[in-house]
N, C-alpha and C. Protein backbone atom coordinates (compact mmCIF):
# COMPACT_ATOMS: atom_id res chain seq x y z
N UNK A 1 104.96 102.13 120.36
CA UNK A 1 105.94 102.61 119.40
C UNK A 1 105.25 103.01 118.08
N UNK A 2 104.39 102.46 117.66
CA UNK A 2 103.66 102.57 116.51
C UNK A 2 102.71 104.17 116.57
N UNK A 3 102.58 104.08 118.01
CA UNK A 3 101.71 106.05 117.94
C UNK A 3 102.94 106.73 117.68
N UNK A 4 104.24 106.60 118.43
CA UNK A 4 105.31 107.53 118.31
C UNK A 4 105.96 107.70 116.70
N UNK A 5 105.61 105.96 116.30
CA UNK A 5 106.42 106.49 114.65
C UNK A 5 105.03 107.89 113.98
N UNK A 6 103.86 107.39 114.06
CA UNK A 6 102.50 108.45 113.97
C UNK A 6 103.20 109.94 113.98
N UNK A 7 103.45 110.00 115.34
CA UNK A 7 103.77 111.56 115.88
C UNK A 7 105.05 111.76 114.89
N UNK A 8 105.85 111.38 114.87
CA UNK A 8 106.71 112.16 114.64
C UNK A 8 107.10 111.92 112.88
N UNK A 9 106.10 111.19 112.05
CA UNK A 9 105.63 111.08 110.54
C UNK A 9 104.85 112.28 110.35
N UNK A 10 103.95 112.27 111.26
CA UNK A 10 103.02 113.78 110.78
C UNK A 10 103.37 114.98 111.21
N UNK A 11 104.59 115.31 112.17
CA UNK A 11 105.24 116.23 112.00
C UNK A 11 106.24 116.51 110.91
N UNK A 12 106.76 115.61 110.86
CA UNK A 12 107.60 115.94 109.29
C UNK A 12 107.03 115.91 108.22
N UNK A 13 105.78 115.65 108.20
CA UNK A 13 105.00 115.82 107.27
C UNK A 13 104.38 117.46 107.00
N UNK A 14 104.03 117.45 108.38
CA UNK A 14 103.58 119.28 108.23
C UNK A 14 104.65 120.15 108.07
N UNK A 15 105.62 119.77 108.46
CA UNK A 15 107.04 120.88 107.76
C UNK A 15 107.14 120.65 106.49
N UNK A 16 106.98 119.47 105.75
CA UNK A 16 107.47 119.45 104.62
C UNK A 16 106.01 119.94 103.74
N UNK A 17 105.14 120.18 104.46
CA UNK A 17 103.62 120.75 103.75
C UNK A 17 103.57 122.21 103.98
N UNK A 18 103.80 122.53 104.87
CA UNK A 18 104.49 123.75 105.44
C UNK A 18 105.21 124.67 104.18
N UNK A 19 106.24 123.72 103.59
CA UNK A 19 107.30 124.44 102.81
C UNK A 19 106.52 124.53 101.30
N UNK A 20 105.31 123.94 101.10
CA UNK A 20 104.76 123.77 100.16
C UNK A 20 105.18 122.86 99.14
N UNK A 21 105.95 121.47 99.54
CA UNK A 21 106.94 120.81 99.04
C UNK A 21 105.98 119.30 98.88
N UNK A 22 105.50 119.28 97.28
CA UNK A 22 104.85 117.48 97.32
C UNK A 22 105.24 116.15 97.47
N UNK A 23 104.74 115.27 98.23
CA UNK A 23 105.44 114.74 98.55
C UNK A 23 104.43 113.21 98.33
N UNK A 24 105.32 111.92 97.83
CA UNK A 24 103.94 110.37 97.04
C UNK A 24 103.98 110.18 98.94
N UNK A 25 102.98 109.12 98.54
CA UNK A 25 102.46 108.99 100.49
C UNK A 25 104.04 107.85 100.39
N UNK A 26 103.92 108.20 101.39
CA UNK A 26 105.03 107.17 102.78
C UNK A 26 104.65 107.38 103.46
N UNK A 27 105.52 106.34 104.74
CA UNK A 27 105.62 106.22 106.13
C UNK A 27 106.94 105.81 106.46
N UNK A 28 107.87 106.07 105.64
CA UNK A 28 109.47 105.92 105.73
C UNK A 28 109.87 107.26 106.57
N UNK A 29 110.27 107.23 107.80
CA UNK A 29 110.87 108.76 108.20
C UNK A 29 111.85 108.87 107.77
N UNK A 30 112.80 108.06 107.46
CA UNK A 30 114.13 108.24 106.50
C UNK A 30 114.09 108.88 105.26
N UNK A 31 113.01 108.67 104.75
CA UNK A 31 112.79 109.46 103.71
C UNK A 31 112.33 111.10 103.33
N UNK A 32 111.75 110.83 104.80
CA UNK A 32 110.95 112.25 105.21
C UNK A 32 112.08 113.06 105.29
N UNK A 33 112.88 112.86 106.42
CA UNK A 33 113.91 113.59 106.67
C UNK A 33 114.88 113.75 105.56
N UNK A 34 115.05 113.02 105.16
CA UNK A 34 116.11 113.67 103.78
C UNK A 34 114.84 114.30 102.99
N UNK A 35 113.79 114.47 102.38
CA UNK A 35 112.94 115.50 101.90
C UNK A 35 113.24 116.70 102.40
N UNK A 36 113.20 116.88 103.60
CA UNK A 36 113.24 117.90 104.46
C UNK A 36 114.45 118.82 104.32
N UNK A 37 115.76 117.58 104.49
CA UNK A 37 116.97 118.21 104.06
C UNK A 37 117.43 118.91 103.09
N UNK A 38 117.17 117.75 101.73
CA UNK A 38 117.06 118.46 100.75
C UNK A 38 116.41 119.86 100.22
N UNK A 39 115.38 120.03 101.31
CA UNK A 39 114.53 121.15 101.02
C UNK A 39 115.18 122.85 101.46
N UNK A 40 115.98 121.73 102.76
CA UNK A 40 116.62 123.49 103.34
C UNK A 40 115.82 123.14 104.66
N UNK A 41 115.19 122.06 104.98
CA UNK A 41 114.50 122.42 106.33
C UNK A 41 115.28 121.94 107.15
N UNK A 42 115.91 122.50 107.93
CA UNK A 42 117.07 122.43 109.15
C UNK A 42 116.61 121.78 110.47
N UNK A 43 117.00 120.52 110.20
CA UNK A 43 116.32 119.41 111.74
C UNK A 43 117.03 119.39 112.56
N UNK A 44 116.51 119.37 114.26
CA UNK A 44 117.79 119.06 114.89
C UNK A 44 118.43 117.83 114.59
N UNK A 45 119.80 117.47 115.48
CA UNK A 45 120.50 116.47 114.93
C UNK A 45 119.55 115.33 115.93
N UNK A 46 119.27 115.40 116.37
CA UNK A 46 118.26 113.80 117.41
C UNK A 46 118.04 113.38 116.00
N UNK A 47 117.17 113.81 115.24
CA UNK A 47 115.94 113.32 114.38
C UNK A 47 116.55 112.23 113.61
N UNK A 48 117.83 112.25 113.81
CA UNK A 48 118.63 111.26 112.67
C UNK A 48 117.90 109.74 113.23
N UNK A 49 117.59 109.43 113.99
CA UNK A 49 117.56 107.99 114.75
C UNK A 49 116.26 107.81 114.87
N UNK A 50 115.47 108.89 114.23
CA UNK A 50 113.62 108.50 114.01
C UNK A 50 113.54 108.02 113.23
N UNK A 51 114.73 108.11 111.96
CA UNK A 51 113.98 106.85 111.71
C UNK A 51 113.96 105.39 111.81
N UNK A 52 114.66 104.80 113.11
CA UNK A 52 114.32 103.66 113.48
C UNK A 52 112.78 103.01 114.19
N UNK A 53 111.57 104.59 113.91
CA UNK A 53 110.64 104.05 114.03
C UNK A 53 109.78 103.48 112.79
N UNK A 54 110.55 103.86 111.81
CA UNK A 54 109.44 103.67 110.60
C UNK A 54 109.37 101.71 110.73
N UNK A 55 110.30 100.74 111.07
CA UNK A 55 109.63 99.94 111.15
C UNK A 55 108.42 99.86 112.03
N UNK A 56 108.16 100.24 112.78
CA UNK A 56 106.89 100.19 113.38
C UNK A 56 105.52 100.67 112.88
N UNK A 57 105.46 101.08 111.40
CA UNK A 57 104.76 101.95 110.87
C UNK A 57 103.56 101.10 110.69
N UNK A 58 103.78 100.08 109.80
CA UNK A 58 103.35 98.60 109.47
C UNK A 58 103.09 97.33 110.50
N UNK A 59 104.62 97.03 110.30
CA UNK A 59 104.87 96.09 111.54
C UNK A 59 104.22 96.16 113.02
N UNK A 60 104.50 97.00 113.14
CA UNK A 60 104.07 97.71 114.78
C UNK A 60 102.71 97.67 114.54
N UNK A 61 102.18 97.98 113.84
CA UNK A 61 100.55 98.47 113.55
C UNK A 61 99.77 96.91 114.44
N UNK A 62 100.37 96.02 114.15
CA UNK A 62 99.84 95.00 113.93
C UNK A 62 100.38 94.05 114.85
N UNK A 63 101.44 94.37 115.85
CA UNK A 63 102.04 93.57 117.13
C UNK A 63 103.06 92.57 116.31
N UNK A 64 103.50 92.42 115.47
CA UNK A 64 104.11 91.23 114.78
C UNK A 64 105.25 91.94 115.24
N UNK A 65 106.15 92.66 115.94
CA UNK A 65 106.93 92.92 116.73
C UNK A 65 106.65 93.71 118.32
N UNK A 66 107.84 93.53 118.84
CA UNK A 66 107.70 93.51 120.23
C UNK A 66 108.03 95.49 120.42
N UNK A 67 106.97 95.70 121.19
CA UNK A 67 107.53 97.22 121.35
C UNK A 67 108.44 97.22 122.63
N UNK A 68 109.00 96.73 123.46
CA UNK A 68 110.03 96.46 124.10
C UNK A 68 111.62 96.45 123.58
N UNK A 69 111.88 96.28 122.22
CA UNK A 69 113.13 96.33 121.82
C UNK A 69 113.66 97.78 121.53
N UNK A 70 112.65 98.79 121.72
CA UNK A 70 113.45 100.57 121.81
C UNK A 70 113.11 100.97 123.06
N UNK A 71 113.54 101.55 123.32
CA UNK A 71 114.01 102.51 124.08
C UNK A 71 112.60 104.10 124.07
N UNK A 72 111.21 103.48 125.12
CA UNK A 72 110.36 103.97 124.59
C UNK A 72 110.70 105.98 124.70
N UNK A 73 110.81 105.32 126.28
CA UNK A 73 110.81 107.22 127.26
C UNK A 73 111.84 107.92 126.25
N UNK A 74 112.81 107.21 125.83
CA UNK A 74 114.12 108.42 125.19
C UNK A 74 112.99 108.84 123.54
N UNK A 75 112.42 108.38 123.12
CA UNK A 75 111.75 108.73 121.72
C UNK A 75 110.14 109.67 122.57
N UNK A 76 109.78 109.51 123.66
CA UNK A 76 108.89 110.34 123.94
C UNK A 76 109.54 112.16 124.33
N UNK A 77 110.59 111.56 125.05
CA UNK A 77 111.51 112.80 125.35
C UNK A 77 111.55 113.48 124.05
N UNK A 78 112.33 113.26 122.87
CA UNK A 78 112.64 113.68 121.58
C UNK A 78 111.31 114.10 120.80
N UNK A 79 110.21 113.56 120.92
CA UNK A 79 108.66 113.68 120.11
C UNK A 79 108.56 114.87 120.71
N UNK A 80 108.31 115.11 122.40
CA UNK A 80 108.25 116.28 122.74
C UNK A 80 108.95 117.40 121.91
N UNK A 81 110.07 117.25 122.42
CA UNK A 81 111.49 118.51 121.64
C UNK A 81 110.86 118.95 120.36
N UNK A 82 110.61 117.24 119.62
CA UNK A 82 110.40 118.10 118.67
C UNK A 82 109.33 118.46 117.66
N UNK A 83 107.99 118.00 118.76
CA UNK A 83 106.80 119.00 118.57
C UNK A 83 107.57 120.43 119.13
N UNK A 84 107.72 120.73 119.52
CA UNK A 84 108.02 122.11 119.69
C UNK A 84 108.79 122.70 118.93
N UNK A 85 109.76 122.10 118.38
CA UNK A 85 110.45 122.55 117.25
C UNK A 85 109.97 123.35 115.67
N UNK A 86 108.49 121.95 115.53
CA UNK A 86 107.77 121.70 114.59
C UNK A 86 106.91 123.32 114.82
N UNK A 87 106.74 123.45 115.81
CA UNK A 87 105.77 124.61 116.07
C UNK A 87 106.18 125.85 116.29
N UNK A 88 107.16 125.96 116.38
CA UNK A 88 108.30 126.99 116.33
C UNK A 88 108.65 127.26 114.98
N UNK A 89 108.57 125.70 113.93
CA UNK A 89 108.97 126.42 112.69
C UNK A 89 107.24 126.66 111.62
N UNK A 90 106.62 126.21 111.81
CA UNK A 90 105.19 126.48 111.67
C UNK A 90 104.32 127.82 112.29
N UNK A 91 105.29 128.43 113.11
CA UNK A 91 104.55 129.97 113.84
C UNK A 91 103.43 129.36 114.76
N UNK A 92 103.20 127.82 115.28
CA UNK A 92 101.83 127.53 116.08
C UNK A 92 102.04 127.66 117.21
N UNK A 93 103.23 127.43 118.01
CA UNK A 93 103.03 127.30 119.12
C UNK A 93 104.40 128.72 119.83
């Protein structure tokens, strides 16, 4: 869980770098995503529930929680989507 909060922090990170928009360091995706919003960057609606990985940002880093309590395959499904999304709005892929 802790690579997946990874993936899908440094994608909202490159959209919101993307837009040329500064941003103090985090690892809150809750925060990311409302950056994003605020910005005009149009997320699908999944993304709302990423950020129930940001506890894992820390926590997770370090096993002091169990990666068994989410729901891994449904957040790999969604990382996919939305790398592609990310790259679609970046012109990469």
């Amino acid at each position: 869980m802790f690579h997946l909060q990874q993936d899908i922090e440094k994608m909202l990170k490159a959209a919101i770098s993307h837009h040329r928009i500064e941003i103090s360091r985090t690892h809150d995706i809750e925060r990311l995503i409302a950056i994003c919003r605020e910005s005009g960057i149009d997320l699908p609606d999944y993304t709302e529930h990423f950020d129930d990985l940001s506890f894992f940002a820390v926590d997770g880093r370090y096993a002091l929680i169990h990666d068994d309590i989410c729901d891994a395959e449904v957040f790999l499904k969604e990382s996919d989507n939305f790398q592609k999304f990310i790259g679609d709005l970046l012109g990469i892929i």
